[in-house]
Protein backbone atom coordinates (compact mmCIF):
# COMPACT_ATOMS: atom_id res chain seq x y z
CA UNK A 1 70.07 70.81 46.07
CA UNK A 2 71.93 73.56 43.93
CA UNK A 3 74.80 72.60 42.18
CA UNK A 4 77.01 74.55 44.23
CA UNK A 5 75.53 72.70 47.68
CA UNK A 6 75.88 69.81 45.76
CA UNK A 7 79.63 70.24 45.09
CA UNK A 8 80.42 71.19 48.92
CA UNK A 9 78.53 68.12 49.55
CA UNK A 10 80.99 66.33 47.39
CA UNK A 11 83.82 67.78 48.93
CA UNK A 12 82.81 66.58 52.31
CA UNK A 13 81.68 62.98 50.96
CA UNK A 14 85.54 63.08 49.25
CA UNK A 15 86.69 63.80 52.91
CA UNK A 16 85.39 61.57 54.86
CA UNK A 17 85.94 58.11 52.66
CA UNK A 18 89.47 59.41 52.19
CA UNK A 19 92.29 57.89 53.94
CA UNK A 20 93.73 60.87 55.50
CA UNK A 21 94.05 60.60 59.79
CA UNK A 22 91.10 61.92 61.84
CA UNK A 23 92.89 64.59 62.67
CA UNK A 24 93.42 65.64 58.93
CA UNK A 25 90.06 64.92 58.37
CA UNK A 26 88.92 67.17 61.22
CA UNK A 27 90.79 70.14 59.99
CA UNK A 28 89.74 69.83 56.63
CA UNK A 29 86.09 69.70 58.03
CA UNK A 30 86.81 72.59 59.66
CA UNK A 31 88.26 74.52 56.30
CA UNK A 32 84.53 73.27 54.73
CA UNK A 33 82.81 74.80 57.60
CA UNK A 34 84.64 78.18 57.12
CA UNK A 35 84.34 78.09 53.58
CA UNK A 36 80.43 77.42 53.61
CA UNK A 37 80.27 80.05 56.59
CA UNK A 38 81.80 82.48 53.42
CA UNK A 39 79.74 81.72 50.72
CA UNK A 40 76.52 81.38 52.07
CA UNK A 41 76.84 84.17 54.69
CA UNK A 42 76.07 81.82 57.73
CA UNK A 43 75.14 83.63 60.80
CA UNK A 44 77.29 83.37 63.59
CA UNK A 45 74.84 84.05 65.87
CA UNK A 46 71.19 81.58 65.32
CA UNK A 47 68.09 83.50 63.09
CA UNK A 48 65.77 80.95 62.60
CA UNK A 49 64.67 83.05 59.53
CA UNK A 50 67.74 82.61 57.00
CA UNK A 51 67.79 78.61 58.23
CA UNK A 52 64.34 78.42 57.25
CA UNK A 53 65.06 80.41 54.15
CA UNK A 54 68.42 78.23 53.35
CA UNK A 55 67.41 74.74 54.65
CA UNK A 56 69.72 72.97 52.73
CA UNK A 57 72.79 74.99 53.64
CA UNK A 58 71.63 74.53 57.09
CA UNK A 59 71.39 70.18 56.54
CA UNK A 60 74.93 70.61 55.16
CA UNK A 61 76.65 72.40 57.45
CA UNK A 62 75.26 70.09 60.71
CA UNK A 63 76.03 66.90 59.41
CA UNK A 64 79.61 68.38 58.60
CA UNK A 65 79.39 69.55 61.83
CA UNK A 66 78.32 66.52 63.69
CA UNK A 67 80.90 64.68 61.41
CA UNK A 68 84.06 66.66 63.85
CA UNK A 69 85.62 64.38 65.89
CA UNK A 70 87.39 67.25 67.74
CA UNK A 71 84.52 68.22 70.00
CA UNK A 72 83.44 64.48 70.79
CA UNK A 73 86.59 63.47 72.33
């Protein structure tokens, strides 16, 4: 994992054991998303190419993702 991954990854490990509301946490999920979507150039729409080129990104950005309690309500 690159340094940079590894710092996003510490953002969102910082998020969750925090002891903000679910709510807060959601939205600053959300920010993470958006700011990942920036710096690694994340598709909008699905290319199975640049996922299998940037795996790791990919790992990241699910489990962030699947971490949202908005959608599971």
């Amino acid at each position: 994992m690159s340094s940079k991954l590894h710092f996003y990854n510490q953002i969102y490990e910082n998020i969750m054991f925090s002891d903000e509301s679910p709510d807060e946490k959601d939205r600053q999920l959300a920010r993470l998303m958006s700011e990942l979507e920036r710096e690694y150039k994340i598709p909008i729409i699905r290319n199975y190419d640049w996922e299998k080129q940037n795996r790791a990104v990919v790992a990241l950005y699910r489990k962030i993702s699947m971490s949202r309690t908005l959608l599971s309500d």
